[in-house]
N, C-alpha and C. Protein backbone atom coordinates (compact mmCIF):
# COMPACT_ATOMS: atom_id res chain seq x y z
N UNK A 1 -14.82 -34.20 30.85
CA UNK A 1 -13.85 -33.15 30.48
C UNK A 1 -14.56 -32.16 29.57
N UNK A 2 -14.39 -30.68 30.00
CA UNK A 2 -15.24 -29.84 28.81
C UNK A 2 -14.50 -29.41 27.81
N UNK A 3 -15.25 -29.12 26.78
CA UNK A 3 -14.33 -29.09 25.28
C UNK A 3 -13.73 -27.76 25.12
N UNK A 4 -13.89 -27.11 26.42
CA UNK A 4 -12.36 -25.81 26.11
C UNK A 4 -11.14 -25.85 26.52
N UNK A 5 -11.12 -27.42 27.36
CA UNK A 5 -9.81 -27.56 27.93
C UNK A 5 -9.04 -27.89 27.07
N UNK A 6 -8.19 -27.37 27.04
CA UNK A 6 -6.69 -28.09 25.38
C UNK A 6 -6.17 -28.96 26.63
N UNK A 7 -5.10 -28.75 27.52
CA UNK A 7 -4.12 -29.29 28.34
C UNK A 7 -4.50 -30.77 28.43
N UNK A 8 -3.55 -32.10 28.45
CA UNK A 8 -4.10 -33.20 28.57
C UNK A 8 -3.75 -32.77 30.22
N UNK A 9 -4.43 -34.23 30.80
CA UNK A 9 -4.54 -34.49 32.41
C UNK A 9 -3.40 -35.87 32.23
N UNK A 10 -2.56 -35.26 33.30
CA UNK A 10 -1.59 -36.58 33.17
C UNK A 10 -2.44 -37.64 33.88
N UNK A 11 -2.14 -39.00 32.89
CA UNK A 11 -2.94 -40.15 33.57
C UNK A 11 -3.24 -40.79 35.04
N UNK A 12 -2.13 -40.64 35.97
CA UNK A 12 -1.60 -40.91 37.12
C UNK A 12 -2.30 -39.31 38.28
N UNK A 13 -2.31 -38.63 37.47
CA UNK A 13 -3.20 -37.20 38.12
C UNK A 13 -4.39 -37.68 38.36
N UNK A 14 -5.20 -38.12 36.72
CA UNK A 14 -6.95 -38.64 36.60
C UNK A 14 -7.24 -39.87 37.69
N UNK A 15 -5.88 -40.68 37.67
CA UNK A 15 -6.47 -41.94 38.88
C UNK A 15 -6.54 -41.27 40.20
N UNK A 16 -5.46 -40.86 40.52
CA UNK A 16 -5.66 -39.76 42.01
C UNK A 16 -6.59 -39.06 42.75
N UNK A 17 -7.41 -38.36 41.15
CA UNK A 17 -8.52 -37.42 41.30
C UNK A 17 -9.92 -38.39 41.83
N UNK A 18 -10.09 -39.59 40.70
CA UNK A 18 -11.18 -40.64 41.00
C UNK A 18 -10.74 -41.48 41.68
N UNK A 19 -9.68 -41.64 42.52
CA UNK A 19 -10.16 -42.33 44.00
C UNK A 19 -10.23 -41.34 45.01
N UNK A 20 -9.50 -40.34 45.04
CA UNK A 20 -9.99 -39.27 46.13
C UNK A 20 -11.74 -39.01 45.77
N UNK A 21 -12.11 -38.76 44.99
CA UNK A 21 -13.50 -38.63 44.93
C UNK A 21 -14.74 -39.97 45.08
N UNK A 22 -14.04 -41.04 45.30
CA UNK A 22 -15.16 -42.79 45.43
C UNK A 22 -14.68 -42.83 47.16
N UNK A 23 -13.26 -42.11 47.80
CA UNK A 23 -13.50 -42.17 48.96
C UNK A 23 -14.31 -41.92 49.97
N UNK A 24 -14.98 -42.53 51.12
CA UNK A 24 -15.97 -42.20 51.93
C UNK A 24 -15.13 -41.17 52.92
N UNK A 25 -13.69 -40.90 53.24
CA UNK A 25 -13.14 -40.07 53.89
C UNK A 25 -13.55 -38.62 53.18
N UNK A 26 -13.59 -38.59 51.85
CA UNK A 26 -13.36 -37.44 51.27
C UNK A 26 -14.26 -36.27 51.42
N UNK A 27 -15.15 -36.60 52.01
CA UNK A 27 -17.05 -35.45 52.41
C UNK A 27 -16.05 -34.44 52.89
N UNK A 28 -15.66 -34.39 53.45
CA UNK A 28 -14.73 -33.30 54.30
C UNK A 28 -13.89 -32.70 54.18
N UNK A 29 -12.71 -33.04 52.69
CA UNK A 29 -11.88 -32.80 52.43
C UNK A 29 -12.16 -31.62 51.42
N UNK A 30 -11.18 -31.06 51.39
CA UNK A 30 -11.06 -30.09 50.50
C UNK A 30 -10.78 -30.62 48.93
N UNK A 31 -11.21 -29.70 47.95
CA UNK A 31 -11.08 -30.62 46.92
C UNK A 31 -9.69 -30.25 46.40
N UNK A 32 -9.40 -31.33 45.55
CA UNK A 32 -8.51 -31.25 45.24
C UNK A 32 -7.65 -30.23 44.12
N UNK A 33 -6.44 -29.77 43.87
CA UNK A 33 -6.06 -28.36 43.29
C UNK A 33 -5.99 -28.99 42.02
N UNK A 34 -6.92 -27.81 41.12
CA UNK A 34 -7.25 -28.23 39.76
C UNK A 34 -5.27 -28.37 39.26
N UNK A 35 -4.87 -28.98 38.08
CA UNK A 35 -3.92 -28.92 37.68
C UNK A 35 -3.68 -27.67 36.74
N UNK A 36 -2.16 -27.29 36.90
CA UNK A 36 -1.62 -26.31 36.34
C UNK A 36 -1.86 -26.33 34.93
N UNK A 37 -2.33 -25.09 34.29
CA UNK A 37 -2.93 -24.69 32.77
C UNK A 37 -1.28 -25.11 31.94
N UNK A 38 -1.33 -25.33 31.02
CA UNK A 38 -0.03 -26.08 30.25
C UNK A 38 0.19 -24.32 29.78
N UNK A 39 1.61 -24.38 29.11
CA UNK A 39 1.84 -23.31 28.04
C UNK A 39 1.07 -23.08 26.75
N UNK A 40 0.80 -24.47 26.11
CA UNK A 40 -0.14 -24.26 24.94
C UNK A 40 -1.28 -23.94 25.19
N UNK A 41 -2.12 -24.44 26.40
CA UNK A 41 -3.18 -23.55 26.53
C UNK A 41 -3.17 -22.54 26.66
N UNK A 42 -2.63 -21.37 27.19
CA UNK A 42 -2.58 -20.10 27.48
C UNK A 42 -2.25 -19.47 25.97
N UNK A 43 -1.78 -20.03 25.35
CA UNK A 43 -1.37 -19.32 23.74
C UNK A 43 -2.96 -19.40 22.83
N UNK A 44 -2.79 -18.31 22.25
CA UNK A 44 -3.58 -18.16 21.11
C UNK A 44 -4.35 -19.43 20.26
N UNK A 45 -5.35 -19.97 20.10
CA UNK A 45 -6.18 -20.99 19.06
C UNK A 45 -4.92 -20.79 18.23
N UNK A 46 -4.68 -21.84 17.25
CA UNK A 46 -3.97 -22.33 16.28
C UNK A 46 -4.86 -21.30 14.98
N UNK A 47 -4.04 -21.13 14.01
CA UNK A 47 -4.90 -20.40 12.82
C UNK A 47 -5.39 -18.87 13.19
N UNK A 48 -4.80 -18.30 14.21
CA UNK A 48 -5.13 -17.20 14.32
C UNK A 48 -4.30 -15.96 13.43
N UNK A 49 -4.54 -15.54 12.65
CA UNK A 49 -3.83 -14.48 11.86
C UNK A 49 -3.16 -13.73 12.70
N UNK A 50 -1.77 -13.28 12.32
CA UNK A 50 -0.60 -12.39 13.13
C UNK A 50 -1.36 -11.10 12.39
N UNK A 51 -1.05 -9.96 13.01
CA UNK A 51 -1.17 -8.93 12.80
C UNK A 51 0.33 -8.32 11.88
N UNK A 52 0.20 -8.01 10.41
CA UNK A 52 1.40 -7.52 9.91
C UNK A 52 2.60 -6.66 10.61
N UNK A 53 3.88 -6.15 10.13
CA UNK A 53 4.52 -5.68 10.74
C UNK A 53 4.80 -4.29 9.83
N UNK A 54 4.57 -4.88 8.47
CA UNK A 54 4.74 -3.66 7.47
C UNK A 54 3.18 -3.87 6.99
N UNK A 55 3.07 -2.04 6.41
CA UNK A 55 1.99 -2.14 5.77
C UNK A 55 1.49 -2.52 4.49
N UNK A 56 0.79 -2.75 3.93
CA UNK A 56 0.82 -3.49 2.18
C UNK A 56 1.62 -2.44 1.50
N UNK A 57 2.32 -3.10 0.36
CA UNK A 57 3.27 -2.40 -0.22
C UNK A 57 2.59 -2.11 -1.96
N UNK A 58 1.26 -2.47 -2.14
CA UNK A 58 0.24 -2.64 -3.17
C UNK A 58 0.19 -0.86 -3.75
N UNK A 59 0.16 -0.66 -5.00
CA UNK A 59 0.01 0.86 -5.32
C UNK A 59 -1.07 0.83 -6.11
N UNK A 60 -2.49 1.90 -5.36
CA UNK A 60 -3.78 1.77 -5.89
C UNK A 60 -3.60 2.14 -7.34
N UNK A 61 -4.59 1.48 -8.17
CA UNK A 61 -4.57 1.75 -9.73
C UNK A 61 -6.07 2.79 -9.43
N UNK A 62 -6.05 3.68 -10.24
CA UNK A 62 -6.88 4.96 -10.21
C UNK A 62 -7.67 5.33 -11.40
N UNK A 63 -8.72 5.45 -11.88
CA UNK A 63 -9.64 5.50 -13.11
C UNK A 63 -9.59 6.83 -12.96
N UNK A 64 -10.01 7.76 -13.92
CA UNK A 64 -10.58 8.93 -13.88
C UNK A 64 -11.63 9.23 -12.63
N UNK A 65 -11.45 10.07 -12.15
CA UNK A 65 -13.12 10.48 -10.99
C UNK A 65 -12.16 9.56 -9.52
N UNK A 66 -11.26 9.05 -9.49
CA UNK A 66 -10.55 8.29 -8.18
C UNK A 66 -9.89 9.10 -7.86
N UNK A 67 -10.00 8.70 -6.62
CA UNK A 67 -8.90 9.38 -5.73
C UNK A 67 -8.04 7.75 -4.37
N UNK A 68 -6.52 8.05 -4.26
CA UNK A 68 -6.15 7.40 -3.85
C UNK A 68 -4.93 7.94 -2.83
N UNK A 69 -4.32 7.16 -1.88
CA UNK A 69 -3.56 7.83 -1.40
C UNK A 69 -2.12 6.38 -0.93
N UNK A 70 -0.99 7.10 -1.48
CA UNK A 70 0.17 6.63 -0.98
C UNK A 70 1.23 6.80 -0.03
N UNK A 71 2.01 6.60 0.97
CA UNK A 71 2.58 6.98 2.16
C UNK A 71 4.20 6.94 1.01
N UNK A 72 4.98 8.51 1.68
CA UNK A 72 5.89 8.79 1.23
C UNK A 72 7.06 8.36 2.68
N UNK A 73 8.25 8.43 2.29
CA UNK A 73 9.06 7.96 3.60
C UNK A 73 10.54 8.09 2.88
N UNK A 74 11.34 7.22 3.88
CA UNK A 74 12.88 7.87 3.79
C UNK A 74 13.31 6.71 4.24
N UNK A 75 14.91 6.19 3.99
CA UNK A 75 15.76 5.19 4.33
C UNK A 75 16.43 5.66 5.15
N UNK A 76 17.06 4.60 6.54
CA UNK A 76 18.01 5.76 6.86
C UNK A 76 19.72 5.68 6.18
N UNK A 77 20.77 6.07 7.10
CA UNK A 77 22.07 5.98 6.47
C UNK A 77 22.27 4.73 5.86
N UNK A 78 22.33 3.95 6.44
CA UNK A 78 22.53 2.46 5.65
C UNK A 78 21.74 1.96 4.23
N UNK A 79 20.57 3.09 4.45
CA UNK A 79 19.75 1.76 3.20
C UNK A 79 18.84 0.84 3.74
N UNK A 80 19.01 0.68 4.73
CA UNK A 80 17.93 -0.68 5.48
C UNK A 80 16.83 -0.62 5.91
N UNK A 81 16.83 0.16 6.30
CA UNK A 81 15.39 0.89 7.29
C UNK A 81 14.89 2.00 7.25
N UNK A 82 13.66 1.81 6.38
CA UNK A 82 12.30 2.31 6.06
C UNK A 82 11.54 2.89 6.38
N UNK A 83 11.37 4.30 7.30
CA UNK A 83 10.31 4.96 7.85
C UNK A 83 9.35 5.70 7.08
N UNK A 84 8.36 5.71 7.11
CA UNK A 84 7.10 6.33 6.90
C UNK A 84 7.17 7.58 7.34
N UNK A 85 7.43 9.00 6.72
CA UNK A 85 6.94 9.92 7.34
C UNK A 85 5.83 10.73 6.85
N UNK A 86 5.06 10.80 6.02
CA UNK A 86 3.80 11.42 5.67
C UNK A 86 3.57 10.61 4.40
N UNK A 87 1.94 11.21 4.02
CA UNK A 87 0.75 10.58 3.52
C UNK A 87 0.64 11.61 1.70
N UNK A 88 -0.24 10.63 0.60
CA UNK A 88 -0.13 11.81 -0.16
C UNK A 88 -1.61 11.57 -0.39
N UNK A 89 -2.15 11.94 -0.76
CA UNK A 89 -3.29 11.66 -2.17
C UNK A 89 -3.23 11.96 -3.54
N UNK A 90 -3.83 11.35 -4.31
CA UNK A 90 -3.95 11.77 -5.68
C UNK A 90 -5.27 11.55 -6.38
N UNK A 91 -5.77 12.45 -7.25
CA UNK A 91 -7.18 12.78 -7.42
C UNK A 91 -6.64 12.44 -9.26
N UNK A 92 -7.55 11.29 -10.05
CA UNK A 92 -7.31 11.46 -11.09
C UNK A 92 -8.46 12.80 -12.22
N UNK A 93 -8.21 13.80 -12.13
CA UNK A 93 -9.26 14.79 -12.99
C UNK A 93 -9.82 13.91 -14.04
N UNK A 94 -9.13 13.72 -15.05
CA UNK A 94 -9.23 13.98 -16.31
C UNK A 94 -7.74 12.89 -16.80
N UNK A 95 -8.46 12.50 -18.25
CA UNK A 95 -7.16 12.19 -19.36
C UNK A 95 -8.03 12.19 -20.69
N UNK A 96 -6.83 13.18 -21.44
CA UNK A 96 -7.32 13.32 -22.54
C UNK A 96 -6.37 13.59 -23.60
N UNK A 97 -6.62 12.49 -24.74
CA UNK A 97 -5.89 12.38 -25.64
C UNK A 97 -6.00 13.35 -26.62
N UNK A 98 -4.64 13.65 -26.86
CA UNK A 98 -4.35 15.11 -27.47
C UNK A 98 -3.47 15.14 -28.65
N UNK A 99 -3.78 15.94 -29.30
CA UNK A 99 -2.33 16.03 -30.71
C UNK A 99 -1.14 17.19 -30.28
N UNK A 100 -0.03 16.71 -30.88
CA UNK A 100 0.98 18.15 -30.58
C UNK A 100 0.88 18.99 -30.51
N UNK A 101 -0.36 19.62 -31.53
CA UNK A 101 -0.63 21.03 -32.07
C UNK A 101 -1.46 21.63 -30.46
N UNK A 102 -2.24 20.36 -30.11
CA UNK A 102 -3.16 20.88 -29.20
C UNK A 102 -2.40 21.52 -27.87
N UNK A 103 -0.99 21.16 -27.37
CA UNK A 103 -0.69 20.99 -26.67
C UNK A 103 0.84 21.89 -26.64
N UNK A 104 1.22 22.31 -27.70
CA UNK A 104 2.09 23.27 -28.47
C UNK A 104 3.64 22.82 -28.19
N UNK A 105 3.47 21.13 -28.59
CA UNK A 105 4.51 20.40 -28.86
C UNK A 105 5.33 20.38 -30.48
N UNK A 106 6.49 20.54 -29.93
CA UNK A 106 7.18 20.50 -31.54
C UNK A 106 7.99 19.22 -31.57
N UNK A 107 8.26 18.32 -31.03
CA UNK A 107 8.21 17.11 -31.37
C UNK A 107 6.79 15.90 -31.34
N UNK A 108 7.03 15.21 -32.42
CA UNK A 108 5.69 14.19 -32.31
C UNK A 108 6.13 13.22 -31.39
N UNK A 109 5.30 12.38 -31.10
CA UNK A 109 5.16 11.49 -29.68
C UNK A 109 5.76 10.28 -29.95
N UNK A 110 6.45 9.44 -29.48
CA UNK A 110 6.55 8.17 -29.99
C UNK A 110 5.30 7.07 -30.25
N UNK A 111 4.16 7.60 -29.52
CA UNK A 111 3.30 6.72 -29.76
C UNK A 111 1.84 7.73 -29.43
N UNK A 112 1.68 8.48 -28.67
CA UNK A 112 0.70 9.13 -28.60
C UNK A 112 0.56 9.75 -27.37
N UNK A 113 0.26 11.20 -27.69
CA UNK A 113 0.16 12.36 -26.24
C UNK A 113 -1.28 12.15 -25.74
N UNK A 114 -0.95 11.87 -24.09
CA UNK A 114 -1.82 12.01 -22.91
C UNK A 114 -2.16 12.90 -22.33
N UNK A 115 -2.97 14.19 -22.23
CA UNK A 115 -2.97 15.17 -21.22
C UNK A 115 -3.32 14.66 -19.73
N UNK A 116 -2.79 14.47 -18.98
CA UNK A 116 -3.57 14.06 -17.88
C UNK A 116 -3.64 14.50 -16.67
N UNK A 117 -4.92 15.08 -15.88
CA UNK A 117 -4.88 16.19 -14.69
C UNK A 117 -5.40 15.63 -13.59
N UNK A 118 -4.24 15.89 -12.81
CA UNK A 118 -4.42 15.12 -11.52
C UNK A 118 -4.24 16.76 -10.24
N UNK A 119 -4.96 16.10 -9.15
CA UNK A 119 -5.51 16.98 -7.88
C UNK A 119 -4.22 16.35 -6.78
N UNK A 120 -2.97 16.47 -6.81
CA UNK A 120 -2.22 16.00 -5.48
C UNK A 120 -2.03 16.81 -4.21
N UNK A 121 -2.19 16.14 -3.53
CA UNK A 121 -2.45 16.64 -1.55
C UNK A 121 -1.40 16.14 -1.03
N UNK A 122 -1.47 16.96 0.10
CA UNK A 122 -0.53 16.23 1.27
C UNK A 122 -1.28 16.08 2.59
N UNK A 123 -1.83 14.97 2.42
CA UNK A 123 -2.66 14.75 4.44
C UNK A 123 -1.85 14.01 5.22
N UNK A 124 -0.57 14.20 5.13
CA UNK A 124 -0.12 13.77 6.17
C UNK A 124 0.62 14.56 7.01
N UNK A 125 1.95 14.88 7.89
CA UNK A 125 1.83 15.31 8.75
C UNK A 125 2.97 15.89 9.17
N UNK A 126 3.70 15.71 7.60
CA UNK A 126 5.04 16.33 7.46
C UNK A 126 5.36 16.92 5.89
N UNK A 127 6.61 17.94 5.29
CA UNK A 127 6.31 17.93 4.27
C UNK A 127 6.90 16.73 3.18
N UNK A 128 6.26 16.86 1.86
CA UNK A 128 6.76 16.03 0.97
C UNK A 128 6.88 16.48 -0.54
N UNK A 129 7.55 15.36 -1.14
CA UNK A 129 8.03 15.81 -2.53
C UNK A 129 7.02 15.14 -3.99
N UNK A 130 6.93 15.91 -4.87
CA UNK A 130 6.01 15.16 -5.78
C UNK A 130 6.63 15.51 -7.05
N UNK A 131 7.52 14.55 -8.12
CA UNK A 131 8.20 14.85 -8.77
C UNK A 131 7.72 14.06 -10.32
N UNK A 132 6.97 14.38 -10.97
CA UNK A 132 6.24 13.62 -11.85
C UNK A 132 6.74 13.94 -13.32
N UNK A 133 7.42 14.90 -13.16
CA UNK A 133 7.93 15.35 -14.84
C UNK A 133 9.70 14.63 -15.37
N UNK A 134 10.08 14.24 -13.62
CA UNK A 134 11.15 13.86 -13.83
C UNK A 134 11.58 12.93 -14.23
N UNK A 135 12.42 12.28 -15.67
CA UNK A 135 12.51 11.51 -16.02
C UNK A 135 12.73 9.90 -15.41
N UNK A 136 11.96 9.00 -15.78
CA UNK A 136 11.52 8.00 -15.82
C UNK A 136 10.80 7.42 -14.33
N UNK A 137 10.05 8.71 -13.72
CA UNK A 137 9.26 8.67 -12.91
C UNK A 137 7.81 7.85 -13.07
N UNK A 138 7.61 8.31 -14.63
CA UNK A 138 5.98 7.82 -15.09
C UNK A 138 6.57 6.76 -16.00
N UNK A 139 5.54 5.54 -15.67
CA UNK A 139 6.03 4.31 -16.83
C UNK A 139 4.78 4.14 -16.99
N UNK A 140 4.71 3.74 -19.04
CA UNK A 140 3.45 3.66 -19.30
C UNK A 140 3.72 2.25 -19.42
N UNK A 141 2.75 1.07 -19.83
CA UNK A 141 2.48 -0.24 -20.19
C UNK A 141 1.56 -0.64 -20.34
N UNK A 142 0.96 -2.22 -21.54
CA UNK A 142 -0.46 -2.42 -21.32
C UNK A 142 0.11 -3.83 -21.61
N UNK A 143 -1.37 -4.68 -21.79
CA UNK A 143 -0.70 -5.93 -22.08
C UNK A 143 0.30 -6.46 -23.27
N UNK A 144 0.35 -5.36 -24.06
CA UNK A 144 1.60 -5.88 -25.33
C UNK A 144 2.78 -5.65 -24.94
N UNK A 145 3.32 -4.55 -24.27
CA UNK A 145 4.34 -3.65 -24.09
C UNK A 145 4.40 -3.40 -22.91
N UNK A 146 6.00 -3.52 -22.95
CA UNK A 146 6.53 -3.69 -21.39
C UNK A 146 6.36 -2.09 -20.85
N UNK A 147 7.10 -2.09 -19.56
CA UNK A 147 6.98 -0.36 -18.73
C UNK A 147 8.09 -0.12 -19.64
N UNK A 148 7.60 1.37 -19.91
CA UNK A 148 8.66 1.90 -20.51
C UNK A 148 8.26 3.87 -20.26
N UNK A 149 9.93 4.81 -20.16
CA UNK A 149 9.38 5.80 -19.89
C UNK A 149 8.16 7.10 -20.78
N UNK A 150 7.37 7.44 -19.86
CA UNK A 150 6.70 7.97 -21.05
C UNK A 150 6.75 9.96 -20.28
N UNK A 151 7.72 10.34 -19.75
CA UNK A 151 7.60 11.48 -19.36
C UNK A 151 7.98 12.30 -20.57
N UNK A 152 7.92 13.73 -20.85
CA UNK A 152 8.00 14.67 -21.98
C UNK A 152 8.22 15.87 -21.30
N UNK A 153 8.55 16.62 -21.92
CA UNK A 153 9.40 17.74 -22.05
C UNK A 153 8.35 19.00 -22.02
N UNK A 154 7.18 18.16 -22.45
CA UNK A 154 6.06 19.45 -22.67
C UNK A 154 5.42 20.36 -21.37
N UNK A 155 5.65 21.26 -21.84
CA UNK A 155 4.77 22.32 -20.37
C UNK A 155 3.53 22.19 -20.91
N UNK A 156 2.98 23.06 -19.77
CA UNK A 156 1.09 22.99 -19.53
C UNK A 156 1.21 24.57 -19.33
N UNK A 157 -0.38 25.24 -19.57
CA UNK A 157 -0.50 26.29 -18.54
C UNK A 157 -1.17 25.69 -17.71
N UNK A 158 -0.68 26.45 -16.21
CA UNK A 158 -1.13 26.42 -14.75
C UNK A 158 -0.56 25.96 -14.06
N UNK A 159 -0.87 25.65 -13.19
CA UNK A 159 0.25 25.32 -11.87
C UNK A 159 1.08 24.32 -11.65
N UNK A 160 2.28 23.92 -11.01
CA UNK A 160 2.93 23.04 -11.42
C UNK A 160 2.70 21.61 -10.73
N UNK A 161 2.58 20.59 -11.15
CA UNK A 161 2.46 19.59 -9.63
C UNK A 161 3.55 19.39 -9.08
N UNK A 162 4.91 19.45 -9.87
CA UNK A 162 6.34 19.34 -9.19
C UNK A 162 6.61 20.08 -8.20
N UNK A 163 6.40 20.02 -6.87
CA UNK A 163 7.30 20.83 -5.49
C UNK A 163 7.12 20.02 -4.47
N UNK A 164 7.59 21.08 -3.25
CA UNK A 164 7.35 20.16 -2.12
C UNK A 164 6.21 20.81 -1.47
N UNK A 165 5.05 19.77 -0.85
CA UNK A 165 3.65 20.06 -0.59
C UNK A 165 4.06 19.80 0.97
N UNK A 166 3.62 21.11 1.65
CA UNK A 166 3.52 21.14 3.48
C UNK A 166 2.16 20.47 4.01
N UNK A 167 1.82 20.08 4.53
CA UNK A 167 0.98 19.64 5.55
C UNK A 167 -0.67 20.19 4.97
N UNK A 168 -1.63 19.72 4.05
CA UNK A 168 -2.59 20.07 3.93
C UNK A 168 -2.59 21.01 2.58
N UNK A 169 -1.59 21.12 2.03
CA UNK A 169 -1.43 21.50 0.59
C UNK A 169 -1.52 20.88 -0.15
N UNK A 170 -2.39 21.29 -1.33
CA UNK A 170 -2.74 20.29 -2.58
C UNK A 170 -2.58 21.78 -4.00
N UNK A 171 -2.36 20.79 -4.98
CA UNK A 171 -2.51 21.66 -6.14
C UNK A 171 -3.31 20.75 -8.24
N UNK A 172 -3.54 21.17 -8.23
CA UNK A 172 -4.19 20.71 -9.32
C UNK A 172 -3.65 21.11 -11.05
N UNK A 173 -3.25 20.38 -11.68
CA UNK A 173 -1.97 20.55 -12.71
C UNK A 173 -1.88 19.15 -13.48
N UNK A 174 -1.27 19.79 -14.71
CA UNK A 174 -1.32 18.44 -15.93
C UNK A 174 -0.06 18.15 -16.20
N UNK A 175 -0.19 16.71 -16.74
CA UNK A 175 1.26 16.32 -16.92
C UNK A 175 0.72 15.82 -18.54
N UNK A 176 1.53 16.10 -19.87
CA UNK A 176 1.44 15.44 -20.61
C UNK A 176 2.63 14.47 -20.85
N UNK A 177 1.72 13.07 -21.17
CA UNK A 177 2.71 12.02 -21.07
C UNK A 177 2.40 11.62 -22.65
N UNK A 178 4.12 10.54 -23.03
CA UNK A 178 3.86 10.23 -24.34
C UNK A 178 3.79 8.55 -23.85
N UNK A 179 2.45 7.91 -24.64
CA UNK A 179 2.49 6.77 -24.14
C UNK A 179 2.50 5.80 -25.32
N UNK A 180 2.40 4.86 -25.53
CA UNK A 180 2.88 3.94 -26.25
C UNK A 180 1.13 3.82 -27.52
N UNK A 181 0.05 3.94 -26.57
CA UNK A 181 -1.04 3.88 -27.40
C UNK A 181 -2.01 4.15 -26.30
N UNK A 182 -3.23 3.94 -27.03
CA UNK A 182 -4.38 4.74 -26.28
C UNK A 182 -4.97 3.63 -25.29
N UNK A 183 -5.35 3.71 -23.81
CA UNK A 183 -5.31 2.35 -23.21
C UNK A 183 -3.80 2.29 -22.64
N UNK A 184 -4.41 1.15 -20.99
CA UNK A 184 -3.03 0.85 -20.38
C UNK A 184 -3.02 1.33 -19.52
N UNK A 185 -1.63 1.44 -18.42
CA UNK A 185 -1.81 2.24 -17.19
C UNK A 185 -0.57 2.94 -17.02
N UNK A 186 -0.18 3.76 -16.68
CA UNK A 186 0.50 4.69 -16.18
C UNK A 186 0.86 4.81 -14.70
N UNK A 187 1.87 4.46 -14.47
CA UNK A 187 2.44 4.05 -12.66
C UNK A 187 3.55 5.59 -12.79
N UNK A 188 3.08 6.14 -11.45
CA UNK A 188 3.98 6.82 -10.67
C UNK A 188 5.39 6.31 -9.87
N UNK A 189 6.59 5.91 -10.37
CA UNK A 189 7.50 6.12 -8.98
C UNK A 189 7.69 6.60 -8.04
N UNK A 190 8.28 5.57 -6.96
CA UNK A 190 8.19 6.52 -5.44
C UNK A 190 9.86 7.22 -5.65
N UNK A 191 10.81 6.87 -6.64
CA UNK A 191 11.78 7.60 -6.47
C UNK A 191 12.35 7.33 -8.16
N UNK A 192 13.94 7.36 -8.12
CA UNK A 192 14.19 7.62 -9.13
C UNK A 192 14.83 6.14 -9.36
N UNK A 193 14.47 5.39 -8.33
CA UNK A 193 15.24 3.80 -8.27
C UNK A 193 14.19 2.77 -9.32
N UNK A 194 14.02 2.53 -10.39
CA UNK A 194 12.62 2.08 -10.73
C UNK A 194 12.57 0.28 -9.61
N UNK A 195 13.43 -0.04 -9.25
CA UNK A 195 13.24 -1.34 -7.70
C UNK A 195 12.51 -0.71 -6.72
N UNK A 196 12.09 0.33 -6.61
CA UNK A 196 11.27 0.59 -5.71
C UNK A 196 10.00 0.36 -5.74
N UNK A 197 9.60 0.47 -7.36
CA UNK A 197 7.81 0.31 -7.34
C UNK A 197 7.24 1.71 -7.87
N UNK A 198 6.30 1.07 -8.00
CA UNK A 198 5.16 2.62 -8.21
C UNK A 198 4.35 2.62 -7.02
N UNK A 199 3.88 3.57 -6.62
CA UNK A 199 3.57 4.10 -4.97
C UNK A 199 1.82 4.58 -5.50
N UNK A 200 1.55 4.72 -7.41
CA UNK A 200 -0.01 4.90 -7.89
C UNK A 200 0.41 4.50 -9.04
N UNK A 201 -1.37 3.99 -9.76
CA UNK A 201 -1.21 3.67 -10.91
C UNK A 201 -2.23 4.44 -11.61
N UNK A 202 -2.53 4.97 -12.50
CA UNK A 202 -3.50 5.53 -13.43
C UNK A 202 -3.75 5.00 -14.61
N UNK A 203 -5.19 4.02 -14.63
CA UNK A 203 -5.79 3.09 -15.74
C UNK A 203 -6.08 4.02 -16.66
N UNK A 204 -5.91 4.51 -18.12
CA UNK A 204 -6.48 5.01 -18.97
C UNK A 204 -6.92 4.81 -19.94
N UNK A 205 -7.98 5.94 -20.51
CA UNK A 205 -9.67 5.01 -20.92
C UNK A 205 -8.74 4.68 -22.19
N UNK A 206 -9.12 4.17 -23.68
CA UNK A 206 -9.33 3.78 -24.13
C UNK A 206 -10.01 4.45 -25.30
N UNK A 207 -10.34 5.35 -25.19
CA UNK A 207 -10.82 6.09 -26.64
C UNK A 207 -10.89 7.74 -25.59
């Protein structure tokens, strides 16, 4: 028996086979019809990995000099079902820790102002929304301190990252965030549900 056959041979088949074959009638005969392949043989080796059905639901964490990209999408009427309709990227520029004065804030921070400039795109293939100033979109946290919101009130000069980006539009723009301390990461929401997740994360340095 060769070792790719899975299917057993029913026992009463194997005697059949070896006396038709010790017969001296048999020179002439036709041989006999191999037996029918079972169902488990025809199926897949055991341990073969399924191919997913959804895609990872993981949101890249991003250093300065990274670039990453998250898929934006829509529920439909019910709530249940999840389509994907376009792609984003996000380019982390820069973060740089700043004082009020620098930044022409008239309230002080609860814990300390972030300038931080990010490059967002749209490569995917429809338009989409990028809403980062809106409250409790950005959650800061590190290992002491839980997520908590760190969006602010403060403008920037230059362009805004808040709109909706068409098909191959990108813009480059700062968000200052107030974060708890220097260090930690900074997660984007994909909406205003915080059960949804953060869709990016942005590690920041540390001095």
């Amino acid at each position: 028996m060769r070792a790719y056959i899975r299917a057993a041979v029913p026992a009463m088949l194997l005697s059949a086979v070896v006396l038709t074959g010790c017969s001296s009638e048999s020179k002439n005969e036709a041989a006999p019809a191999k037996p029918p392949v079972s169902r488990e043989a025809a199926q897949e080796p055991a341990g073969t990995p399924s191919t997913p059905s959804t895609p990872s639901s993981s949101a890249p964490v991003l250093s300065v000099g990274q670039t990453g990209t998250y898929d934006v999408g829509e529920t439909d009427e019910t709530g249940d079902t999840y389509r994907v309709t376009s792609k984003m990227s996000v380019t982390v520029v820069s973060a740089r820790y700043v004082t009020p004065a620098e930044v022409g804030a008239v309230a002080k921070p609860r814990g300390q102002y972030v300038e931080l400039t990010l490059t967002v795109r749209n490569v995917g293939k429809a338009p989409a929304d990028f809403h980062a100033s809106a409250i409790g979109r950005m959650q800061w946290e590190d290992e002491q301190t839980a997520a908590q919101d760190a969006t602010t009130t403060v403008s920037t000069d230059g362009p805004d990252l808040d709109t909706t980006y068409k098909p191959g539009q990108g813009v480059t723009g700062k968000l200052v965030l107030d974060v708890g301390r220097r260090g930690g990461v900074v997660s984007y929401l994909g909406s205003e549900d915080p059960d949804t997740g953060a869709v990016f994360k942005v590690k920041l340095p540390t001095s």
